[in-house]
Protein backbone atom coordinates (compact mmCIF):
# COMPACT_ATOMS: atom_id res chain seq x y z
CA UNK A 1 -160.26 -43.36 27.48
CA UNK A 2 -157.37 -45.03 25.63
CA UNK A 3 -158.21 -48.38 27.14
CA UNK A 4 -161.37 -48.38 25.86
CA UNK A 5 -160.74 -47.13 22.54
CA UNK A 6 -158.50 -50.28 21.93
CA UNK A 7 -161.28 -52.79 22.13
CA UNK A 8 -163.02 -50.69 20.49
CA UNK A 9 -160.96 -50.72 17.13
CA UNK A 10 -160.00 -54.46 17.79
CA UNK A 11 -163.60 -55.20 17.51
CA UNK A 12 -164.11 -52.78 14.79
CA UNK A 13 -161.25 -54.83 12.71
CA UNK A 14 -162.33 -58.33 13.16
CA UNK A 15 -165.97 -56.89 11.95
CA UNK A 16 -164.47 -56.13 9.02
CA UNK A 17 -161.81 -59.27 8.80
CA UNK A 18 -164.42 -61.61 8.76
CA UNK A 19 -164.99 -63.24 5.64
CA UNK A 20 -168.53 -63.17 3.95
CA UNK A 21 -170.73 -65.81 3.54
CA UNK A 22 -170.57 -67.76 -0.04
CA UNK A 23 -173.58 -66.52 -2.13
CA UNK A 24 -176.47 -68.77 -1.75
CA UNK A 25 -178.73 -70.55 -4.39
CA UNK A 26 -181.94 -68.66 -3.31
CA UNK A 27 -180.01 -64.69 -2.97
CA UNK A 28 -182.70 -62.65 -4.40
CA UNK A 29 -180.63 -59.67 -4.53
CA UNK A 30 -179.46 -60.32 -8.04
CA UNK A 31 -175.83 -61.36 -9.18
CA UNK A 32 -175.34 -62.29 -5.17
CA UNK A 33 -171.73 -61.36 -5.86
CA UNK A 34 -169.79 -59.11 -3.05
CA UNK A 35 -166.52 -57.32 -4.21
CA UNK A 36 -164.03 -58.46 -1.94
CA UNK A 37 -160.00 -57.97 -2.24
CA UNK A 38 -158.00 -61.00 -1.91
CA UNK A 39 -154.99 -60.79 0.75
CA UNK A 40 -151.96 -62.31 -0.44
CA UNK A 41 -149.43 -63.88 2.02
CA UNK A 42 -146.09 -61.81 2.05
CA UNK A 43 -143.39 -63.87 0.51
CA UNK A 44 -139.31 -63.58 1.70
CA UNK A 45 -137.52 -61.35 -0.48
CA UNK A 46 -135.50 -63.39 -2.63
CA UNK A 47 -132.61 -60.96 -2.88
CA UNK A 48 -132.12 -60.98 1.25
CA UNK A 49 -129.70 -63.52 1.82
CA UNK A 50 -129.77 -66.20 4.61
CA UNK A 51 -128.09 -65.30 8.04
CA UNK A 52 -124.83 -66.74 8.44
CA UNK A 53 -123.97 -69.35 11.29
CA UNK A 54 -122.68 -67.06 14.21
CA UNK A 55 -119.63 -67.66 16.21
CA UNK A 56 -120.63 -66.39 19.73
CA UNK A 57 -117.73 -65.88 22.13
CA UNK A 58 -118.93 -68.96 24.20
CA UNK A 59 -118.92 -71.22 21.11
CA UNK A 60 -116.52 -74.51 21.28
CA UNK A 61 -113.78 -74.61 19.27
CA UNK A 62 -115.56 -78.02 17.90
CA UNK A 63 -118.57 -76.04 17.62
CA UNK A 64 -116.62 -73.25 15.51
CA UNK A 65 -114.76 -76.19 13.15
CA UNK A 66 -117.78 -77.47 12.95
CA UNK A 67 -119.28 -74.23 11.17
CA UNK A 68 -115.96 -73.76 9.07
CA UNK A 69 -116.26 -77.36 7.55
CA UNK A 70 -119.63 -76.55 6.37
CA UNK A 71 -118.75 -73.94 4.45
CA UNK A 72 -115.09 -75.49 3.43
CA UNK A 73 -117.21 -78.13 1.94
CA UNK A 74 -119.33 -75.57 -0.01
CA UNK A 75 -117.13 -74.09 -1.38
CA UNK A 76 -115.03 -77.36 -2.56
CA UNK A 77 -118.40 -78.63 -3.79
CA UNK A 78 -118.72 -75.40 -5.93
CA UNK A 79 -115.15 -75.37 -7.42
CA UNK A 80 -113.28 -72.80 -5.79
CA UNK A 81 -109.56 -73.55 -6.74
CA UNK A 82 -108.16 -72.16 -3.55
CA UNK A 83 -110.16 -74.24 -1.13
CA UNK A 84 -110.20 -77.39 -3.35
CA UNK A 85 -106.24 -77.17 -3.39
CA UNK A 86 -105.99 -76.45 0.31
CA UNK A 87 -108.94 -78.21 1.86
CA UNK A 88 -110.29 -80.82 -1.42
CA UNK A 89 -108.88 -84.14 -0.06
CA UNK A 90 -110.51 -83.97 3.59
CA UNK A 91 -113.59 -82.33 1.63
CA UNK A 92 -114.01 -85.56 -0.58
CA UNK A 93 -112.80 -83.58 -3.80
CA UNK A 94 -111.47 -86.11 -6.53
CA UNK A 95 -108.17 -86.29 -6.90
CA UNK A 96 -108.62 -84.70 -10.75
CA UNK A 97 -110.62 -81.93 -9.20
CA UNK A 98 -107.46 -81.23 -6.89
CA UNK A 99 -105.14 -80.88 -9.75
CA UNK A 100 -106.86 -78.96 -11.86
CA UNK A 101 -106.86 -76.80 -8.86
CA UNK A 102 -103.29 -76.50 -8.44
CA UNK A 103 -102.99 -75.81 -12.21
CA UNK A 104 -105.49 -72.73 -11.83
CA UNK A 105 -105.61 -71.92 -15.62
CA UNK A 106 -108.53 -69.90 -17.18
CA UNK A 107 -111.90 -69.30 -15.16
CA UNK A 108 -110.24 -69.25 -11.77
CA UNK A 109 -111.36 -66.15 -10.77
CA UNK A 110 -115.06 -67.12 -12.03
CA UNK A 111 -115.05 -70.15 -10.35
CA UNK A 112 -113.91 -68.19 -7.29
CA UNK A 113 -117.02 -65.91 -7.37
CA UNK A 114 -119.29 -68.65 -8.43
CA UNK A 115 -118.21 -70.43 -5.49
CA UNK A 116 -118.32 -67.48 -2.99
CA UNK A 117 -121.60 -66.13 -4.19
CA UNK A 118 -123.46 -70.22 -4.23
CA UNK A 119 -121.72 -70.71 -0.07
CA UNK A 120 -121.74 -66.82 1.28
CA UNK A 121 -124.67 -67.94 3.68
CA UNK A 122 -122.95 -70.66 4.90
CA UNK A 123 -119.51 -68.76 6.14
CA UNK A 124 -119.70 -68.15 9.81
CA UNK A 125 -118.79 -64.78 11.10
CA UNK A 126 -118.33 -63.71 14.59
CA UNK A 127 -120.55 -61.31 16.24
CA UNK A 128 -118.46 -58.55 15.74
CA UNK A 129 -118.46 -59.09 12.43
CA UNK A 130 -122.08 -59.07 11.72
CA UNK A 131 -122.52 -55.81 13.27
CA UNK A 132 -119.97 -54.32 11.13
CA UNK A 133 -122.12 -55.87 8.13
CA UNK A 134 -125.46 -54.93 8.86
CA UNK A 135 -125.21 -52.34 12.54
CA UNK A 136 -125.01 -48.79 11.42
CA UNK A 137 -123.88 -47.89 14.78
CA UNK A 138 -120.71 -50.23 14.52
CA UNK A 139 -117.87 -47.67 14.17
CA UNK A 140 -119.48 -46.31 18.28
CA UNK A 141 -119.60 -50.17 19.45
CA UNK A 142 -116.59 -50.44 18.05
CA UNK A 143 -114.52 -47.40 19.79
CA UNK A 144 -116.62 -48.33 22.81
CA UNK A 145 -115.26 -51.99 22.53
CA UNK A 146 -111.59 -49.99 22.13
CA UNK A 147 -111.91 -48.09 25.48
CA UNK A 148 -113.37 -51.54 27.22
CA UNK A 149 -110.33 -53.61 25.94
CA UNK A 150 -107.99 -50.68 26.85
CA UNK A 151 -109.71 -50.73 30.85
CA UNK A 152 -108.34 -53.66 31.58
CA UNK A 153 -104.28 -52.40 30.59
CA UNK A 154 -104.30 -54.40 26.60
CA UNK A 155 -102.74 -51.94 24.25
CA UNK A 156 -105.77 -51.65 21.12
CA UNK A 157 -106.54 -49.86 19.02
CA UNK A 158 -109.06 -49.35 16.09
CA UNK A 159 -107.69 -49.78 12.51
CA UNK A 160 -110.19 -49.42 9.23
CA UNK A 161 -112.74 -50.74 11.23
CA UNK A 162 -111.33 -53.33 12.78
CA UNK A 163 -109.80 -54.00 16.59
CA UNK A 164 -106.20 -54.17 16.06
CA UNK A 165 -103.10 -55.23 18.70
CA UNK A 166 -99.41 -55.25 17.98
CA UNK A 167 -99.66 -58.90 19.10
CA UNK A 168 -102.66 -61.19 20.02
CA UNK A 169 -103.29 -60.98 23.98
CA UNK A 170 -102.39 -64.31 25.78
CA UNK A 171 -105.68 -66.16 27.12
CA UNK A 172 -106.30 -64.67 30.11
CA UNK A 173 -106.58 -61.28 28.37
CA UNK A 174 -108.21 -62.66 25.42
CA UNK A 175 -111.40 -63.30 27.42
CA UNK A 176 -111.37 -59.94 29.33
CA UNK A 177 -111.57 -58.97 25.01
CA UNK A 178 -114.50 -61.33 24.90
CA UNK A 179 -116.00 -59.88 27.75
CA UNK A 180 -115.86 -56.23 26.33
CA UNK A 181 -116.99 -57.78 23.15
CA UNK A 182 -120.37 -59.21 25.03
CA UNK A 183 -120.71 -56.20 26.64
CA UNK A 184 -120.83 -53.65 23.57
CA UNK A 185 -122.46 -56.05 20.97
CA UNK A 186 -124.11 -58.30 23.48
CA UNK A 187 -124.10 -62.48 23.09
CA UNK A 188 -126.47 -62.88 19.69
């Protein structure tokens, strides 16, 4: 019964999708005019920002500088003091634009959030990080990323949120983090 029912309404809907004909010159039913209702295309939202460029755990290190410089760049372009004084001459910042960074003076801290607000689509975050942003679930994955990291004998922990160590894991245990990492908030 259900599988008929579906072509059923299918058909029923593109019966009633189906635009009608323009009026013709020789209608003799009067004004010849149908009421119709117009659709309208959905727009994007313009308050939903853009997704930020993800750092997998199988992205190259050129790959990941790569990402930073972009949004380095941004926010040098924009004016943020910090990054102009840290980052402005490899960024193509004029020299002027440099000093008056190191000066900071009045309108830092606007130029700051000017800056942050204009590049915040461009700053990469990690996947970890976006689930913490946007994944109600993230304080599970991220106890369940605790236990996964603690299986394989790294002292961890969670702190505010975040995966904590005493001291970052040499390499060999750093992937068996990226591993648990995959395996609770999966590759992208």
């Amino acid at each position: 019964m259900r599988f008929l029912l579906v072509p059923a309404l299918c058909l029923s809907l593109a019966a009633c999708s189906e635009a009608a004909p323009p009026p013709s010159s020789s209608d003799s039913s009067g004004g010849g005019e149908v009421a119709s209702l117009a659709s309208v295309a959905p727009s994007a939202s313009p308050s939903a920002p853009a997704e930020r460029p993800l750092i997998r755990t199988d992205t190259s290190s050129a790959e990941e500088d790569r990402l930073y410089q972009i949004f380095i760049d941004c926010m040098v372009a924009n004016g943020d003091p910090d990054y102009t004084l840290k980052h402005g001459a490899e960024s193509g910042a004029a020299p002027a634009a440099v000093a008056a960074a190191r000066e900071g003076g009045p309108g830092a801290e606007a130029k700051r959030k000017k800056a942050r607000k204009a590049c915040q689509d461009k700053e990469p975050e990690e996947i970890w990080q976006r689930a913490k942003r946007l994944d109600p679930a993230y304080p599970d994955k991220l106890r369940d990323w605790v236990t996964c990291v603690r299986s394989y004998g790294i002292d961890a922990w969670e702190d505010d949120g975040f995966l904590a160590f005493e001291s970052l894991p040499p390499d060999p245990q750093m992937k068996k983090v990226d591993e648990c990492q995959d395996k609770v908030f999966g590759t992208a």
